[in-house]
C-alpha atoms as a PDB file:
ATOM      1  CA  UNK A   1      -4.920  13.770  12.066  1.00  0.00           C
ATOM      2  CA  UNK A   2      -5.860  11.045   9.171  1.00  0.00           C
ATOM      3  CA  UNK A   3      -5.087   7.914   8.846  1.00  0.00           C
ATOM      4  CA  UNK A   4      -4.123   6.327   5.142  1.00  0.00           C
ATOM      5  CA  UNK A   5      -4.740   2.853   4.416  1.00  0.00           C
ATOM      6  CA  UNK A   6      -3.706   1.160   1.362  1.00  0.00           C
ATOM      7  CA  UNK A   7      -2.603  -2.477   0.506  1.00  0.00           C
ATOM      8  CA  UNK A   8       0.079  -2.863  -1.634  1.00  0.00           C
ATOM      9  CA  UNK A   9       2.996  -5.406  -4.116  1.00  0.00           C
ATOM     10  CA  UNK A  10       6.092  -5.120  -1.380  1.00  0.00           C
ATOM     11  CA  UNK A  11       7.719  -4.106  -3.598  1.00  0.00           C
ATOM     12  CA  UNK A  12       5.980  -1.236  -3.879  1.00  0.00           C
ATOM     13  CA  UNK A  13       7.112   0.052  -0.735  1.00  0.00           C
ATOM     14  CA  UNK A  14       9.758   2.247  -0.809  1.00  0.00           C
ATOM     15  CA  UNK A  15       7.710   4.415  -4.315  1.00  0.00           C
ATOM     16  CA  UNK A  16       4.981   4.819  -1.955  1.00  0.00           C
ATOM     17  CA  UNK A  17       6.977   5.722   1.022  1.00  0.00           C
ATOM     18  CA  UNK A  18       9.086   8.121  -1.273  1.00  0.00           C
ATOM     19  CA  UNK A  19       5.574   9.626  -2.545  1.00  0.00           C
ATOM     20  CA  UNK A  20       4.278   9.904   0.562  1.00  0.00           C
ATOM     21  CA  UNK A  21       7.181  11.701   1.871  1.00  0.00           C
ATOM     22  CA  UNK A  22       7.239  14.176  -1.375  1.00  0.00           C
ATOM     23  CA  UNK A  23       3.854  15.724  -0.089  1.00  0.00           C
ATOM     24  CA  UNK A  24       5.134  15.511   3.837  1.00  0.00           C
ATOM     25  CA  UNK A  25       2.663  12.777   4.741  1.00  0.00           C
ATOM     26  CA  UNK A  26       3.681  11.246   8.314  1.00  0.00           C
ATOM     27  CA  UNK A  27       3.844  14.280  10.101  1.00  0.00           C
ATOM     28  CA  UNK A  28       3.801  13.740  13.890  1.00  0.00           C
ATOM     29  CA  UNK A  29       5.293  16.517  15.918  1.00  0.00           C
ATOM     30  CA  UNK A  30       9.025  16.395  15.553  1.00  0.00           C
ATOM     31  CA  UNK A  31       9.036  13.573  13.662  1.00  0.00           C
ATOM     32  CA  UNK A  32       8.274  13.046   9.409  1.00  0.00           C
ATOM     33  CA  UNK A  33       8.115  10.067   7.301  1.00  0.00           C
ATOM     34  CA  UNK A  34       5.894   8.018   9.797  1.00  0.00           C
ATOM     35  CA  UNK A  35       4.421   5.255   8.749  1.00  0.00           C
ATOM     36  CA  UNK A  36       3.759   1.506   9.734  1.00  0.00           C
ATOM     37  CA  UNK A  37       3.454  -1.397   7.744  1.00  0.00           C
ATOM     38  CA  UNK A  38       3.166  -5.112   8.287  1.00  0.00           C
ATOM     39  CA  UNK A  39       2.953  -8.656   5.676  1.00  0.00           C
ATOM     40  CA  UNK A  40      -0.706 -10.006   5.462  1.00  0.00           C
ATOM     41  CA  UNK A  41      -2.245 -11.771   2.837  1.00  0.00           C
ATOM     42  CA  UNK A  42      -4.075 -10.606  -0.063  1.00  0.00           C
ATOM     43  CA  UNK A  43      -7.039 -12.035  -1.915  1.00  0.00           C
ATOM     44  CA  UNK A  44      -8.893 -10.465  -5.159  1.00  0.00           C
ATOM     45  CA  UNK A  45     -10.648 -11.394  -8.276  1.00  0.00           C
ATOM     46  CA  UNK A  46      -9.171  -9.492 -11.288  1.00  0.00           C
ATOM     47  CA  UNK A  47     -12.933  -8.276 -12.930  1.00  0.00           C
ATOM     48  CA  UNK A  48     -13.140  -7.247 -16.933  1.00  0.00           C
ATOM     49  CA  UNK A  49     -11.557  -4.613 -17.569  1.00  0.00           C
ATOM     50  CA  UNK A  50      -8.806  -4.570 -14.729  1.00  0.00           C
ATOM     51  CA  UNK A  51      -4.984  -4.334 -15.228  1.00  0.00           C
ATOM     52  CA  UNK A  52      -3.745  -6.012 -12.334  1.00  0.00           C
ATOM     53  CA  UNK A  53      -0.357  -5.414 -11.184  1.00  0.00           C
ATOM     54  CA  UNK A  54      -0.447  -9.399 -10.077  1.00  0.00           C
ATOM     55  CA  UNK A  55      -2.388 -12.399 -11.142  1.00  0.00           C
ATOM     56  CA  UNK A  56      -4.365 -12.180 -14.477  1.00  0.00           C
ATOM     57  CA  UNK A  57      -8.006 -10.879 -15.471  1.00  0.00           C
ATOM     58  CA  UNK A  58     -10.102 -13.158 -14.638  1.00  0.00           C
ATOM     59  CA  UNK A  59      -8.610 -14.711 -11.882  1.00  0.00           C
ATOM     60  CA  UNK A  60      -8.567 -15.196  -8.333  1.00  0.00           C
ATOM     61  CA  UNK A  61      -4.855 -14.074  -6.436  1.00  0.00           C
ATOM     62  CA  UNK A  62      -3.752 -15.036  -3.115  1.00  0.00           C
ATOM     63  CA  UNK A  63      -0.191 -13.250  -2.299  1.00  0.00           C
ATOM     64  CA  UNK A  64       1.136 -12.156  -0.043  1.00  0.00           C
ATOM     65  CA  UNK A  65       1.070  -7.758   0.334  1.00  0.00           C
ATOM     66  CA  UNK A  66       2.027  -5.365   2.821  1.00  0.00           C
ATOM     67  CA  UNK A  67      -0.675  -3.188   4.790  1.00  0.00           C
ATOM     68  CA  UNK A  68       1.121   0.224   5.011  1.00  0.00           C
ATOM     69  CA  UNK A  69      -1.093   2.498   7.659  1.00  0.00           C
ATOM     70  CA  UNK A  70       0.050   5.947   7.378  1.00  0.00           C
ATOM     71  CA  UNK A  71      -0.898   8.732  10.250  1.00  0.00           C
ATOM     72  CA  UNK A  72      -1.246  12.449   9.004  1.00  0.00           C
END
């Protein structure tokens, strides 16, 4: 079994979840799609040569992102 971590826009949720489940991630026995997610907050710097999806190169962000924790 592995364990994904990632830290993602909420809105980004249900793409992920939906990609996730397109390569049957979240296997557990009789059960498919598991995952677990929860809201946290998120701090970065934006470096040179980034494209972030929030905030602005060259910046510091503070939002607020979900944690999704997957189990394969």
């Amino acid at each position: 079994m592995y364990k994904i971590e990632t830290f993602i826009p909420k809105e980004s949720l249900q793409e992920l979840r939906q990609a996730l489940l397109d390569v049957d991630a979240g296997h557990i026995g009789n059960y498919r799609g598991c995952l677990s997610y929860y809201p946290v907050t998120g701090v970065w710097f934006s470096d040179e040569g980034s494209n972030p999806t929030v905030g602005q190169q060259g910046q510091w962000s503070e939002e607020p992102v979900i944690n999704v924790i997957k189990l394969d």
